[in-house]
PDB file of N, CA and C in Angstrom:
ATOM      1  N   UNK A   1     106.679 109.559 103.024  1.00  0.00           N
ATOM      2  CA  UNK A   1     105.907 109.745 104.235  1.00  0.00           C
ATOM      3  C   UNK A   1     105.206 108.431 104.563  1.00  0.00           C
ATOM      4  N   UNK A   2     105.100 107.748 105.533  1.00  0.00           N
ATOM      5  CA  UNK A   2     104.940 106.765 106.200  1.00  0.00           C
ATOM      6  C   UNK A   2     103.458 107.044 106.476  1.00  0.00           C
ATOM      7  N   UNK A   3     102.499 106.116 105.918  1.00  0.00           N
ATOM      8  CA  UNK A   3     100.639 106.160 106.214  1.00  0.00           C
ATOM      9  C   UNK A   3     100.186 104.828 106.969  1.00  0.00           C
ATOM     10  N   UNK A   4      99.683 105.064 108.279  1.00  0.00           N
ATOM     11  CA  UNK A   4      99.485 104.187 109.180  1.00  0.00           C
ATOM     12  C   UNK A   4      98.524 103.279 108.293  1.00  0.00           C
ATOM     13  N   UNK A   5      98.594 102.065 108.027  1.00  0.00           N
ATOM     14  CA  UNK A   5      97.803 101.118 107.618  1.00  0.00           C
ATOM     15  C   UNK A   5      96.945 100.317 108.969  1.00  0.00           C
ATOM     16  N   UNK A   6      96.428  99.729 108.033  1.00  0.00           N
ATOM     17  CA  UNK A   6      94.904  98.846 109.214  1.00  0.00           C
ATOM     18  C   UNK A   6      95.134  97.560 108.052  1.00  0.00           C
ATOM     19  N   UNK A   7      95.131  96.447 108.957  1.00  0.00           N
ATOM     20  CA  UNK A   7      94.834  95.333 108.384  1.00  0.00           C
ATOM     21  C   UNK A   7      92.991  94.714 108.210  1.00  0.00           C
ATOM     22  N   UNK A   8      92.800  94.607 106.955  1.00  0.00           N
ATOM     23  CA  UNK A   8      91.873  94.304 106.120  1.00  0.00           C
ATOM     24  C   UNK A   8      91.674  93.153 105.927  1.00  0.00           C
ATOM     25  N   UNK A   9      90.089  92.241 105.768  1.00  0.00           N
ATOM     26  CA  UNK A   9      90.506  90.520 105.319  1.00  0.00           C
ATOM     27  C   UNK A   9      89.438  91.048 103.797  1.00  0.00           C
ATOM     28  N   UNK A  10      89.369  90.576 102.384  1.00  0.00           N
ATOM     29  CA  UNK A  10      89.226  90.513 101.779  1.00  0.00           C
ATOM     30  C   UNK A  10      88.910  88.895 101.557  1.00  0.00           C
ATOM     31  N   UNK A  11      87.682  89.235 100.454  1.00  0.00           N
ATOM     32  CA  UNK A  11      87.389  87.254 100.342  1.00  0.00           C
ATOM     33  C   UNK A  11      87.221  88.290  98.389  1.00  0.00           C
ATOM     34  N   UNK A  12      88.588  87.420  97.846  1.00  0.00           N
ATOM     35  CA  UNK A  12      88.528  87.750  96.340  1.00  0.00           C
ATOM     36  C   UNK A  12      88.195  86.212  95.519  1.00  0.00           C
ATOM     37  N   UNK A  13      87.781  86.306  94.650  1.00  0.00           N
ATOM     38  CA  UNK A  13      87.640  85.136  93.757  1.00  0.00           C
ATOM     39  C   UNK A  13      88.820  84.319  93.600  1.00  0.00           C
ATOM     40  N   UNK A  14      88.881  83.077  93.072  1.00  0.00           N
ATOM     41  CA  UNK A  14      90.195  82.302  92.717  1.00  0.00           C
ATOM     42  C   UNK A  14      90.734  83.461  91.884  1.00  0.00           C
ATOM     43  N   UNK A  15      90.268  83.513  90.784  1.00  0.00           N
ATOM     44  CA  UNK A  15      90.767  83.986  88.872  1.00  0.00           C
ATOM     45  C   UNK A  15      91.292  85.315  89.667  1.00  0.00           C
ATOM     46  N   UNK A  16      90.825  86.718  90.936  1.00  0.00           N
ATOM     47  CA  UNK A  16      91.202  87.587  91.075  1.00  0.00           C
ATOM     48  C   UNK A  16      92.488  87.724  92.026  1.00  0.00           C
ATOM     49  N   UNK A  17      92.571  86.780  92.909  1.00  0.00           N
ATOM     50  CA  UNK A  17      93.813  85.987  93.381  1.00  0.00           C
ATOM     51  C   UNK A  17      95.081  85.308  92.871  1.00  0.00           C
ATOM     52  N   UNK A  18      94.848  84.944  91.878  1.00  0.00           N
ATOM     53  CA  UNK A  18      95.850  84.326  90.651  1.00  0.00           C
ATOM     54  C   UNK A  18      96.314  85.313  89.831  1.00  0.00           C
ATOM     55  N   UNK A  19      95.625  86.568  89.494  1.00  0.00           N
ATOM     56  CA  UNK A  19      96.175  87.308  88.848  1.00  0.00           C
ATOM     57  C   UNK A  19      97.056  88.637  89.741  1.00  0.00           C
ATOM     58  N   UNK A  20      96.728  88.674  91.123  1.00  0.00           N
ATOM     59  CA  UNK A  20      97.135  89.629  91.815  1.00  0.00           C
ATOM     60  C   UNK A  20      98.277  88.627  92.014  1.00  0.00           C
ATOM     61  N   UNK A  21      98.600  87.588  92.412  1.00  0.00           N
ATOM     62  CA  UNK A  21      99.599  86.817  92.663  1.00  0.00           C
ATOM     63  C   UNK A  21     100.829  86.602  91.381  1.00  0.00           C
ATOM     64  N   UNK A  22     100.572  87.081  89.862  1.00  0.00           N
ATOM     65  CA  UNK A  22     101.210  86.845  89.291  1.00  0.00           C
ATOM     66  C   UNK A  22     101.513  88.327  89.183  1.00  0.00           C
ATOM     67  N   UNK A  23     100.914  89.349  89.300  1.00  0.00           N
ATOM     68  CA  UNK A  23     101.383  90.233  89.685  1.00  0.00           C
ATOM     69  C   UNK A  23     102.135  90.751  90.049  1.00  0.00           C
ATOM     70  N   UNK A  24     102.346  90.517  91.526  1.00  0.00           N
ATOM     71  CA  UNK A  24     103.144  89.939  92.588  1.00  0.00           C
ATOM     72  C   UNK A  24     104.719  89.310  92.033  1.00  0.00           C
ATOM     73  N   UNK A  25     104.287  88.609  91.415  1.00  0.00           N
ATOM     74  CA  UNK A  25     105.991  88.015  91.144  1.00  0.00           C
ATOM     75  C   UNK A  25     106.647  88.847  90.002  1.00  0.00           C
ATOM     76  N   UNK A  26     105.921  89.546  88.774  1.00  0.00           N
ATOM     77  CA  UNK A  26     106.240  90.389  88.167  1.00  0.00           C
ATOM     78  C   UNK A  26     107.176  91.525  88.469  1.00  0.00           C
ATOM     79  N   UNK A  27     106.486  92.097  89.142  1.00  0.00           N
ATOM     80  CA  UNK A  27     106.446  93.591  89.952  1.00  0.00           C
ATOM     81  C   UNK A  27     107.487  93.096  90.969  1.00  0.00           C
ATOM     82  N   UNK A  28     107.526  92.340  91.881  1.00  0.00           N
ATOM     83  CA  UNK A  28     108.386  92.431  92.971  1.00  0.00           C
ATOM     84  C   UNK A  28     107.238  92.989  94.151  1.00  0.00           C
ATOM     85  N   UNK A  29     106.441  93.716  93.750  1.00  0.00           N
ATOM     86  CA  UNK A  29     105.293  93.938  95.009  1.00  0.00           C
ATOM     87  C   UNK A  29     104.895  93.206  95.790  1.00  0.00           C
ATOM     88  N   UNK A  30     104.380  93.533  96.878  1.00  0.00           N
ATOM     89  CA  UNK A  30     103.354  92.780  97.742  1.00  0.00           C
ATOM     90  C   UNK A  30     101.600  93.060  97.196  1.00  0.00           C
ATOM     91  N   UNK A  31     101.280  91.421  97.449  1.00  0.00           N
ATOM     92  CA  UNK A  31      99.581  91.767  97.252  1.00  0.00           C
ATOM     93  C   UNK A  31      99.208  92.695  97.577  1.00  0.00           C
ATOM     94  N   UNK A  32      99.241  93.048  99.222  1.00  0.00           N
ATOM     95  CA  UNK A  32      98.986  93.880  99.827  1.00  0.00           C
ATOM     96  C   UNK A  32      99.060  95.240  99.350  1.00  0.00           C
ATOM     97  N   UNK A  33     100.262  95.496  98.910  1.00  0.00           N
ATOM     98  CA  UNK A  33     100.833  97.019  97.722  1.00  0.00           C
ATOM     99  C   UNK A  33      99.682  96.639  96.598  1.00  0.00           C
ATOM    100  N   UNK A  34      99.590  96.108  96.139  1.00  0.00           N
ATOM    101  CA  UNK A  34      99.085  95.891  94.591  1.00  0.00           C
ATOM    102  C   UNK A  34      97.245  96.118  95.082  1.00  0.00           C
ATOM    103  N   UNK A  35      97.454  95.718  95.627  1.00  0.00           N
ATOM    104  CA  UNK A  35      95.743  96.384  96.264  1.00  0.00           C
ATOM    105  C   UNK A  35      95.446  97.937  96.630  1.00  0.00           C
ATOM    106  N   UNK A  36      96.307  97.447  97.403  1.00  0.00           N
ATOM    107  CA  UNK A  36      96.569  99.373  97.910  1.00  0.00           C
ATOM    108  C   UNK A  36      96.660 100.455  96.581  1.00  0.00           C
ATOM    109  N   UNK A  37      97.381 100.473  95.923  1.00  0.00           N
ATOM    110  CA  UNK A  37      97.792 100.869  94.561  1.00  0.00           C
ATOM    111  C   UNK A  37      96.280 101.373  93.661  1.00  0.00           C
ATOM    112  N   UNK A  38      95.786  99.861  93.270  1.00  0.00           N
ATOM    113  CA  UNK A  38      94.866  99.737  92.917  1.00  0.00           C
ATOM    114  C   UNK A  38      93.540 100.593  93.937  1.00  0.00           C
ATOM    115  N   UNK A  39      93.495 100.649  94.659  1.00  0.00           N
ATOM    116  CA  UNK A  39      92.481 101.389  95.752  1.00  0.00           C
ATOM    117  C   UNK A  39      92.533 102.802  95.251  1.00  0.00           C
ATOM    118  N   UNK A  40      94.104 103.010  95.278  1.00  0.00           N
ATOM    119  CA  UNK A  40      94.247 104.473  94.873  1.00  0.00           C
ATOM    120  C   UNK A  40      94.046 104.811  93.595  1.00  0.00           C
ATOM    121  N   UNK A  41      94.472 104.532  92.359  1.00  0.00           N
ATOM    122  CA  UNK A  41      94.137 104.756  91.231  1.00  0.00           C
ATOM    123  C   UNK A  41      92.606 104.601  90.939  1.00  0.00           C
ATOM    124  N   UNK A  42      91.586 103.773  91.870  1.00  0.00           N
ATOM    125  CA  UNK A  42      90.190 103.904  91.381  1.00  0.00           C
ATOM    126  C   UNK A  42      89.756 104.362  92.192  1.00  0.00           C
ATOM    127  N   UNK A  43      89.749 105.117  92.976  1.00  0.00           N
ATOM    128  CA  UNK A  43      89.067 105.849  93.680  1.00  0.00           C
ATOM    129  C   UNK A  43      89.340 107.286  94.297  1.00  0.00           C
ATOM    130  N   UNK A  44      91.147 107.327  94.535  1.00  0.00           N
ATOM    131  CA  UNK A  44      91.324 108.480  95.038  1.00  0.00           C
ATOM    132  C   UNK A  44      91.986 109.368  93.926  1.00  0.00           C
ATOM    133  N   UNK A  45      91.810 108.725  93.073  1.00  0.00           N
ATOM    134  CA  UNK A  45      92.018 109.738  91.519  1.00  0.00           C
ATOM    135  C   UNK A  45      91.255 110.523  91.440  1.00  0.00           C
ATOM    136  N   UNK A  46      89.855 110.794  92.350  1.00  0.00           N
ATOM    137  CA  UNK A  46      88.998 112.003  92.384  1.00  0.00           C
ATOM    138  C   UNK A  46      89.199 112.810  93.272  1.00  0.00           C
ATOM    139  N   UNK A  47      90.322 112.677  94.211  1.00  0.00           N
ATOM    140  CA  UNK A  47      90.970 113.929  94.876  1.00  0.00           C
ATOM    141  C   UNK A  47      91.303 114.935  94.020  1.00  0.00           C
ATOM    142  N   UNK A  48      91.508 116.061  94.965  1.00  0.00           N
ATOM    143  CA  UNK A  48      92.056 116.834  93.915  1.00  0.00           C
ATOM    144  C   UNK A  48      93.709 116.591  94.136  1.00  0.00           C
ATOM    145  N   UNK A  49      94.289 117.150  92.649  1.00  0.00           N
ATOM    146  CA  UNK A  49      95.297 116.853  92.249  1.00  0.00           C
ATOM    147  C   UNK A  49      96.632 117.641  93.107  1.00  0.00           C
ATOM    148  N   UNK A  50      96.225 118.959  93.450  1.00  0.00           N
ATOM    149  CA  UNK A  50      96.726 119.877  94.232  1.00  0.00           C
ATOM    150  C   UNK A  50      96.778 119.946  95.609  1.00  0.00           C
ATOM    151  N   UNK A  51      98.572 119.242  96.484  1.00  0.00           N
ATOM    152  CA  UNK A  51      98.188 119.434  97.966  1.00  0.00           C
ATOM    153  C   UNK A  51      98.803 120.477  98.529  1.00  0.00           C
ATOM    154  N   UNK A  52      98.495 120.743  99.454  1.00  0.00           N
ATOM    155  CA  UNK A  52      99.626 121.867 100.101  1.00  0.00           C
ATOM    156  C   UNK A  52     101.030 121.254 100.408  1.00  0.00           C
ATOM    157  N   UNK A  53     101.770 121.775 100.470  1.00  0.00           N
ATOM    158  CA  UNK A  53     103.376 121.458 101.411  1.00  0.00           C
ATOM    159  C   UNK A  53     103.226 121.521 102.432  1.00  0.00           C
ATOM    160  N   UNK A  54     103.463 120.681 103.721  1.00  0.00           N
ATOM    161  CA  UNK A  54     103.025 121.089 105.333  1.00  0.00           C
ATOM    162  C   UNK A  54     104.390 121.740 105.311  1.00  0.00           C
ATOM    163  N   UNK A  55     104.653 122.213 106.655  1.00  0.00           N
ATOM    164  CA  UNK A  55     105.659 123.471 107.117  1.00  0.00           C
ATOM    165  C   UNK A  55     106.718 122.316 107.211  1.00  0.00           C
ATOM    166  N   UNK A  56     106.260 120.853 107.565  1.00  0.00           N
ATOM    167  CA  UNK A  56     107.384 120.238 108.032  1.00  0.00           C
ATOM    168  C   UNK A  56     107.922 119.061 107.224  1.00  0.00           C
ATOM    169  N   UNK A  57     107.695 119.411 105.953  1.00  0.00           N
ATOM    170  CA  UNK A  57     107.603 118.559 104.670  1.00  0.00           C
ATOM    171  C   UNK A  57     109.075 118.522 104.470  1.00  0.00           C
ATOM    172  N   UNK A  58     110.211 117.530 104.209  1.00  0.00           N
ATOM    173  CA  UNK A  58     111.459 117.882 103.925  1.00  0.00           C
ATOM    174  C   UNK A  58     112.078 118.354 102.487  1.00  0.00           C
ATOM    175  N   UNK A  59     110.505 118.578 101.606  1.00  0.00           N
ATOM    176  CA  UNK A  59     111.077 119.197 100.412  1.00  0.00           C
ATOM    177  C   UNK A  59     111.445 120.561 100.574  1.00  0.00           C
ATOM    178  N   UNK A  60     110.808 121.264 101.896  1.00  0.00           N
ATOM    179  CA  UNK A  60     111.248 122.449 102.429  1.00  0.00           C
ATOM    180  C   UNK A  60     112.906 122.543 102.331  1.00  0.00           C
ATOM    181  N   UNK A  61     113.632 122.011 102.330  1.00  0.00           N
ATOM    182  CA  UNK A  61     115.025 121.929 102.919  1.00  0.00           C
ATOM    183  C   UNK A  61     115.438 121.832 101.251  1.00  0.00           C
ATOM    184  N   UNK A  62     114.982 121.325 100.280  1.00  0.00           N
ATOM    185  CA  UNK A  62     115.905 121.438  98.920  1.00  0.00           C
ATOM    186  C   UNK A  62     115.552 122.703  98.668  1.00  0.00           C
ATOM    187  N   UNK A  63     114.830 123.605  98.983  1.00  0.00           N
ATOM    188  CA  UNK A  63     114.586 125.067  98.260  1.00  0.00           C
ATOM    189  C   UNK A  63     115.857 125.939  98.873  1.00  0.00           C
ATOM    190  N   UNK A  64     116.362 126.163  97.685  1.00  0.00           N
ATOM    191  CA  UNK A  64     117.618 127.501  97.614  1.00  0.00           C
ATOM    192  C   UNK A  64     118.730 126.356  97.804  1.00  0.00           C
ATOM    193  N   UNK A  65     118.876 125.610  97.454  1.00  0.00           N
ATOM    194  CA  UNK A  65     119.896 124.568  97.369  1.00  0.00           C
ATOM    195  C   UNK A  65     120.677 124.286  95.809  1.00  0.00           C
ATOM    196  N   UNK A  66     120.040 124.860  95.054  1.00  0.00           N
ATOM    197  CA  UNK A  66     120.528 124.776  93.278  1.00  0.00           C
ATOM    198  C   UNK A  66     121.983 125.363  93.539  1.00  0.00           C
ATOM    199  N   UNK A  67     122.563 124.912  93.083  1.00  0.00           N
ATOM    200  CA  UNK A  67     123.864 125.830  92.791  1.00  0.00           C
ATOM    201  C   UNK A  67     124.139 125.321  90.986  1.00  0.00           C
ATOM    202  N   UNK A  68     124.935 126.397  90.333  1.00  0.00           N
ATOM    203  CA  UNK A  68     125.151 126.247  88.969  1.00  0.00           C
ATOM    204  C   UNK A  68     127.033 126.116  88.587  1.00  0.00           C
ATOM    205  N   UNK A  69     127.505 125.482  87.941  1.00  0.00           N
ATOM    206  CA  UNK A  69     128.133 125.528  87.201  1.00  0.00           C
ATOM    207  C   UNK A  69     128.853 126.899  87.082  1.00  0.00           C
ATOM    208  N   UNK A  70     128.049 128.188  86.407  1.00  0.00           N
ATOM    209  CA  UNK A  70     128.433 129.272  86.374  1.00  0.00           C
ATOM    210  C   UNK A  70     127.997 130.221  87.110  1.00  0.00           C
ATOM    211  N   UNK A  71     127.541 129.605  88.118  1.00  0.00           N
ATOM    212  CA  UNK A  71     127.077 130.379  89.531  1.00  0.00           C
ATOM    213  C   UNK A  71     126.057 131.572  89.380  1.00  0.00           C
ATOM    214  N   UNK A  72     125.597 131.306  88.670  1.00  0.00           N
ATOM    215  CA  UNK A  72     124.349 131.830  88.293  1.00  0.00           C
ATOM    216  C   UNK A  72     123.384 131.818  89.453  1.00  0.00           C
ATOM    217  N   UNK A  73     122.500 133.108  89.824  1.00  0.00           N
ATOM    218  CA  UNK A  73     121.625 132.867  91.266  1.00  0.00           C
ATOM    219  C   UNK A  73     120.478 133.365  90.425  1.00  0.00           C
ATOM    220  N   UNK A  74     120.195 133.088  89.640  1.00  0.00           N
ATOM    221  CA  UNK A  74     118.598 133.462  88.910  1.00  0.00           C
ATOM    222  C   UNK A  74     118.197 132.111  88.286  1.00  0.00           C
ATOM    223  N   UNK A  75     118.091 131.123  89.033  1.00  0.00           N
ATOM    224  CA  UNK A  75     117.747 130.301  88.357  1.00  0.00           C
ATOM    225  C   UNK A  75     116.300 129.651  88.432  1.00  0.00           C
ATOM    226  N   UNK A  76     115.661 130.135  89.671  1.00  0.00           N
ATOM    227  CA  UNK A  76     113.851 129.949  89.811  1.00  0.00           C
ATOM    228  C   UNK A  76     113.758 130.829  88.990  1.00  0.00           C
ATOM    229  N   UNK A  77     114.156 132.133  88.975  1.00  0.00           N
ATOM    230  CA  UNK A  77     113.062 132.707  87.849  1.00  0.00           C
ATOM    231  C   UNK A  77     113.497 132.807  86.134  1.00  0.00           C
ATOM    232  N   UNK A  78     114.128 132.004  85.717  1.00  0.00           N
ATOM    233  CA  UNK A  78     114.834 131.855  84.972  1.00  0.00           C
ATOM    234  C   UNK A  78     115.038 130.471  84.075  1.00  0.00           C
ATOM    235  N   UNK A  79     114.388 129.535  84.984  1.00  0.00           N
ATOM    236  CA  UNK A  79     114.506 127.984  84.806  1.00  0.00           C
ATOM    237  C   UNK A  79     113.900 127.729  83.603  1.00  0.00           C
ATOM    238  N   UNK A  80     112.963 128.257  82.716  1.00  0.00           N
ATOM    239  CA  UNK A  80     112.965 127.938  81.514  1.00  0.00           C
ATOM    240  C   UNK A  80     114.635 128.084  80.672  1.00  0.00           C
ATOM    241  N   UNK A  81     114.895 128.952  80.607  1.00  0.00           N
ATOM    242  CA  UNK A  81     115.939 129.331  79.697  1.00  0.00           C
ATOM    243  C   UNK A  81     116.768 128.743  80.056  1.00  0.00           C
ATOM    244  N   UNK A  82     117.238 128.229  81.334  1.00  0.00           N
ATOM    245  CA  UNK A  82     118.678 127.526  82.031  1.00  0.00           C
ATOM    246  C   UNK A  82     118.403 125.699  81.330  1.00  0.00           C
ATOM    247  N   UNK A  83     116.884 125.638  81.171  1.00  0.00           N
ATOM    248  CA  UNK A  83     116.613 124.266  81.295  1.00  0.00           C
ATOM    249  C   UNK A  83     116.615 123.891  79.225  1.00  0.00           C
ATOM    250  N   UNK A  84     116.042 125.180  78.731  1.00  0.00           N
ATOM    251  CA  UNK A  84     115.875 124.597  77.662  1.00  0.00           C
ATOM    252  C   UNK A  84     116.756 125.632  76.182  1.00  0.00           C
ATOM    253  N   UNK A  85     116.987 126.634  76.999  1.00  0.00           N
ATOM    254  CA  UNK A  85     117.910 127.816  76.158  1.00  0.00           C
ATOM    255  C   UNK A  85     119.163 127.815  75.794  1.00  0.00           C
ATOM    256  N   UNK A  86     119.588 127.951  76.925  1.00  0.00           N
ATOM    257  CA  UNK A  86     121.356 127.841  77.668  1.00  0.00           C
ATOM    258  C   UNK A  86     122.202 126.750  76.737  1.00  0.00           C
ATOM    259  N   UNK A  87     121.777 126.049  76.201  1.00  0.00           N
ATOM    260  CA  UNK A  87     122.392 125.048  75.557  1.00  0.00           C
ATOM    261  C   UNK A  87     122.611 125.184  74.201  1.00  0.00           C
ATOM    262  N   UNK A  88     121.276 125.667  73.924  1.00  0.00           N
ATOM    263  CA  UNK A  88     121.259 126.422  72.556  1.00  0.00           C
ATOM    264  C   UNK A  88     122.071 126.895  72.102  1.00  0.00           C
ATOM    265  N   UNK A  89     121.825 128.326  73.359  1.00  0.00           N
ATOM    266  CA  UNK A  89     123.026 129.574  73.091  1.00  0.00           C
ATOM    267  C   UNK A  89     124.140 129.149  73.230  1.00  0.00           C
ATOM    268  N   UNK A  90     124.833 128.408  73.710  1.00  0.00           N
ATOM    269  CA  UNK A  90     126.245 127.504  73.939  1.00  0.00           C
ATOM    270  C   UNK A  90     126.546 127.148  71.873  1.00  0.00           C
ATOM    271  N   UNK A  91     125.791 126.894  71.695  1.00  0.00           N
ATOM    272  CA  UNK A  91     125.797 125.713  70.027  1.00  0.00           C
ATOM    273  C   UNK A  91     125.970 127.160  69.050  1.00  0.00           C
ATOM    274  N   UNK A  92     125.102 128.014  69.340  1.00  0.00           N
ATOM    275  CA  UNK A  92     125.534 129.157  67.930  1.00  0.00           C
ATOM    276  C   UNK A  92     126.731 129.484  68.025  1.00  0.00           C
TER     277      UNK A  92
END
């Protein structure tokens, strides 16, 4: 999902500039990302953790999309055992 940004001027120290910049070449990021990033991990880590799905979210569109192997249609309510059982029972 695409979040409208606003351009920001920041006045950082040399030493905090040099290290976001080596950063930067590490990562493959942009300063800009690496700030942003950083914004989020110290501050909006006190959101809560839990969002809703909007109606027009496109994870809407993978639900009921599983198909199996052995065509199995119980597999939401079932997904423990498909995920960690099934394999098992295959081996005895």
């Amino acid at each position: 999902m695409y979040m409208a940004k606003r351009r920001t001027q920041l006045y950082l120290e040399e030493v905090q500039v040099k290290v976001l910049e080596a950063q930067s070449r590490k990562t493959g990021k942009s300063v800009g990302q690496l700030v942003r990033e950083a914004v989020d991990e110290t501050y909006r880590k006190k959101e809560p953790r839990e969002r809703r799905i909007q109606p027009d979210d496109p994870l809407w569109g993978f639900i009921g999309k599983g198909e199996t192997k052995s065509g199995e249609t119980d597999i939401s309510t079932r997904a423990d055992y498909y995920l960690y059982f099934e394999e098992y029972d295959r081996k005895k």
